[in-house]
Protein backbone atom coordinates (compact mmCIF):
# COMPACT_ATOMS: atom_id res chain seq x y z
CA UNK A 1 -26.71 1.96 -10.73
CA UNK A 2 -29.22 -0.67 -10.02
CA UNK A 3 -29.53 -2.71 -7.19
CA UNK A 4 -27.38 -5.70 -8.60
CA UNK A 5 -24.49 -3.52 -9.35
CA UNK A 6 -24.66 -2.21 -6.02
CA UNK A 7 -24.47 -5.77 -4.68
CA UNK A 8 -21.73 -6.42 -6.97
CA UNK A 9 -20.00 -3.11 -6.11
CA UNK A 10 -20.26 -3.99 -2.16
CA UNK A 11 -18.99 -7.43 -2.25
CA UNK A 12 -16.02 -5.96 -4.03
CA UNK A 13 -15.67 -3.44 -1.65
CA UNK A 14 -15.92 -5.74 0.97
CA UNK A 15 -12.94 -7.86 -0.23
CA UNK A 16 -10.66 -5.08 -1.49
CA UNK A 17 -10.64 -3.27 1.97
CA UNK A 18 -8.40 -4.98 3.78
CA UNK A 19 -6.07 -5.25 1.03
CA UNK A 20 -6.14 -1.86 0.37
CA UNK A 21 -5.85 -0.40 3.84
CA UNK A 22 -2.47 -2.90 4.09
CA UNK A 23 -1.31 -1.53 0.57
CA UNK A 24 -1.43 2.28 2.01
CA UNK A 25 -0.15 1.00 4.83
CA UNK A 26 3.24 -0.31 3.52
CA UNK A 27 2.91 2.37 0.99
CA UNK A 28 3.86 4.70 4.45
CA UNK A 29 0.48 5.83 5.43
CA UNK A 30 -0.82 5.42 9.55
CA UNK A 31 -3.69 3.10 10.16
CA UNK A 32 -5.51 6.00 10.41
CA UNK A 33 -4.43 7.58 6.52
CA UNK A 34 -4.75 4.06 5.12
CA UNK A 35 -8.31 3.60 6.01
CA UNK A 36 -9.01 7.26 4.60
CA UNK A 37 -7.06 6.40 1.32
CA UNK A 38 -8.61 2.61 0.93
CA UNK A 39 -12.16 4.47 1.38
CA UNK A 40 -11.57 7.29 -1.13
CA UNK A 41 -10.28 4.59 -3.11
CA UNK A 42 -13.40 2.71 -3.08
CA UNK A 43 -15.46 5.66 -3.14
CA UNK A 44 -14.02 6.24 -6.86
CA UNK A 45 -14.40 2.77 -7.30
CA UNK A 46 -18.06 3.34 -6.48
CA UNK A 47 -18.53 6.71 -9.00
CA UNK A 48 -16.59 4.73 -11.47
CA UNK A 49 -17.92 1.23 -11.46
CA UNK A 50 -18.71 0.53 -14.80
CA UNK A 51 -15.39 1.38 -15.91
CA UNK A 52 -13.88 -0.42 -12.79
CA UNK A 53 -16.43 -3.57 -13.84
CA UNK A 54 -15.25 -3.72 -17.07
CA UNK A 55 -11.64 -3.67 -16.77
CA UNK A 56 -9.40 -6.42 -17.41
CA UNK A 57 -8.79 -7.42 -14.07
CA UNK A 58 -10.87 -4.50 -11.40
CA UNK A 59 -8.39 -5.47 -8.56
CA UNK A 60 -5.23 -3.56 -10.60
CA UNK A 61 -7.67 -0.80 -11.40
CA UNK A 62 -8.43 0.06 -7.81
CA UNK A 63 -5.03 -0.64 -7.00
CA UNK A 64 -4.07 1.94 -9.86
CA UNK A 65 -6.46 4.43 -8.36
CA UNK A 66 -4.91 3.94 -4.83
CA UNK A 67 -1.26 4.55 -6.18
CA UNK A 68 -2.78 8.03 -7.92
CA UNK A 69 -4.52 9.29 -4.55
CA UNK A 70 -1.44 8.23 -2.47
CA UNK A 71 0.71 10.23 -4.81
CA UNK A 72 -1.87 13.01 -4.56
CA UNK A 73 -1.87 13.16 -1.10
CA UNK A 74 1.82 13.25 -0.62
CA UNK A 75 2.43 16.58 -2.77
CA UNK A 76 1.01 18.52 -0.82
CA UNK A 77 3.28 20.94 1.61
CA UNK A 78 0.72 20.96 4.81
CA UNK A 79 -0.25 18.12 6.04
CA UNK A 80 -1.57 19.23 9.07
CA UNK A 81 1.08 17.80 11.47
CA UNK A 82 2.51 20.90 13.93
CA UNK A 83 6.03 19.39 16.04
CA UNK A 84 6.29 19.84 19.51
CA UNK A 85 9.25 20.40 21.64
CA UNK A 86 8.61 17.20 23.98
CA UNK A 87 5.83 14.16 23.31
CA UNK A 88 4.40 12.63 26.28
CA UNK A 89 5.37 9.85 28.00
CA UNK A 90 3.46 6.44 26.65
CA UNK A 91 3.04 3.95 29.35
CA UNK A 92 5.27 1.04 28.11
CA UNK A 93 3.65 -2.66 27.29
CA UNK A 94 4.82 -5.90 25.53
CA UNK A 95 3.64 -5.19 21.70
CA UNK A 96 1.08 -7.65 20.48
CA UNK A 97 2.30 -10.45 18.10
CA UNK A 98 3.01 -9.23 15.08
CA UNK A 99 3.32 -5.84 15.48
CA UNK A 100 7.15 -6.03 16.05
CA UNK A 101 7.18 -7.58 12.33
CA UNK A 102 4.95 -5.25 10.77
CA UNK A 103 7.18 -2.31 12.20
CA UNK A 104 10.11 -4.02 10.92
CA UNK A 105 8.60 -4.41 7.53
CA UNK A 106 7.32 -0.74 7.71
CA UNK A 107 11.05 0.40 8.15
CA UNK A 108 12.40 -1.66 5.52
CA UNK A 109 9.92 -0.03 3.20
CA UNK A 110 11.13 3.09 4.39
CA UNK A 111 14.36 3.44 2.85
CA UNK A 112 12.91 2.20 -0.65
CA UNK A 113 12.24 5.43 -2.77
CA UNK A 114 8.76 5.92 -3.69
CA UNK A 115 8.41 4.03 -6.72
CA UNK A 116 10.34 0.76 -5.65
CA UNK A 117 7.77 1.02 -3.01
CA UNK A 118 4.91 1.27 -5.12
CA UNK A 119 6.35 -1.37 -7.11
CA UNK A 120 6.78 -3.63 -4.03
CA UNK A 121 3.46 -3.21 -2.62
CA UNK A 122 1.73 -3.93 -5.92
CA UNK A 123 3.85 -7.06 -7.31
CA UNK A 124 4.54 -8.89 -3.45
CA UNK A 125 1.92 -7.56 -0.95
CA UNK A 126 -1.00 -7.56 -3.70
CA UNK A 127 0.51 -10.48 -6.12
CA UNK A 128 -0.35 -8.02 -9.53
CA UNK A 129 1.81 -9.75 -12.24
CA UNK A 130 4.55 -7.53 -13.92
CA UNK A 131 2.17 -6.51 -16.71
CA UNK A 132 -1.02 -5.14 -14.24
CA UNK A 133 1.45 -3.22 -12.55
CA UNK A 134 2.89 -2.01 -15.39
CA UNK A 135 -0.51 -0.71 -16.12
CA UNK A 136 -1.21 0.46 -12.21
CA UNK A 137 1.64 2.29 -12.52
CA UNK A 138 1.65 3.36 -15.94
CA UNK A 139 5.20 2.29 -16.85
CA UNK A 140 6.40 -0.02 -19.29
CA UNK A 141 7.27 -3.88 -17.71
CA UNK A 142 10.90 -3.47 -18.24
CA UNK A 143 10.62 -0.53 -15.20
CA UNK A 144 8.46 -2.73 -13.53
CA UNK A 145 11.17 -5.59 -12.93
CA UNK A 146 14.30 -3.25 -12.71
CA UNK A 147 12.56 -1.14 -9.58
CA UNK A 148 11.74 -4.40 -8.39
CA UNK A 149 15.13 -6.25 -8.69
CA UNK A 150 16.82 -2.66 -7.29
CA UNK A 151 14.11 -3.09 -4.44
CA UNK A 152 14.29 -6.25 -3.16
CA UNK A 153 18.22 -6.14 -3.75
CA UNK A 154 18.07 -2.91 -0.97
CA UNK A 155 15.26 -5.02 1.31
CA UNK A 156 18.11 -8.01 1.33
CA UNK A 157 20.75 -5.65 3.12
CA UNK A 158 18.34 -4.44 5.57
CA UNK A 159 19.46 -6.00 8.93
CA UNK A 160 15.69 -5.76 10.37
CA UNK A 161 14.35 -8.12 7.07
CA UNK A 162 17.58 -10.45 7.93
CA UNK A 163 16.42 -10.32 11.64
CA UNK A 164 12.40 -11.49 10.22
CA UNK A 165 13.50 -13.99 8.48
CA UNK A 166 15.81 -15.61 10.59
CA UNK A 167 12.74 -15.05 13.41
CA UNK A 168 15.13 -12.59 15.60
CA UNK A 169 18.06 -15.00 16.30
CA UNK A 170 21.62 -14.22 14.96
């Protein structure tokens, strides 16, 4: 790679991490597992970038790759996390604006199988068009907009979307 490509390669990266960390995010992943996926992400990205370069539109690629490792990551049996009988006490403060939305949001997303929320993230958080998530995902468009429509029709009976949008009065 010369030293053009790597200038081209870390301006990408420098746009497609924030985006990325929010995907895994709202794909279910902490902070903490969304900045680990969004850098393997880019570090494929990086091994890869001629073929990421080339593609027809790079941002659905790397989202493509995310989807994959997310996947990946969730088959797996062990994932390191050992319960305890009691957690300790967290000293209690107002939560900063926005976090009460993005929790709601989170939860929403929660009761979406995996694949409406793949399909969610991909066509509404990162604004791919039916067919570059068809391609992300590697389904045909027609399972694109029926996840979708099942998705969002789920999202609209959620009482914590109905509380965002009408801004927490009822």
């Amino acid at each position: 790679m010369d030293e053009a490509q790597k200038a081209e390669y870390a301006a990408f990266a420098g746009v497609r991490w924030p985006f990325l960390v929010r995907s895994a995010v709202l794909l279910g992943c902490s902070l903490h597992e969304a900045e680990d996926l969004a850098q393997t992400t880019l570090v494929r990205c990086f091994v890869k970038w001629r073929h990421v370069e080339r593609a027809d539109d790079p941002a659905a690629y790397t989202a493509r790759i995310l989807i994959n490792l997310h996947r990946q990551a969730h088959r797996r049996r062990w994932r390191g996390e050992v319960p305890v009988d009691a957690l300790p006490e967290a000293p209690q403060q107002a939560a900063p604006v926005g976090v009460v939305e993005a929790e709601l949001v989170r939860k929403a997303l929660g009761v979406l199988n995996p694949e409406q929320r793949e399909v969610v993230v991909l066509r509404i958080h990162l604004q791919l068009s039916e067919r570059e998530t068809a391609q992300a995902l590697n389904v045909p468009n027609g399972t694109v907009k029926s996840r979708l429509s099942r998705a969002l029709a789920r999202l609209a009976e959620d009482p914590g979307i109905l509380e965002l949008h009408h801004g927490g009065e009822q």
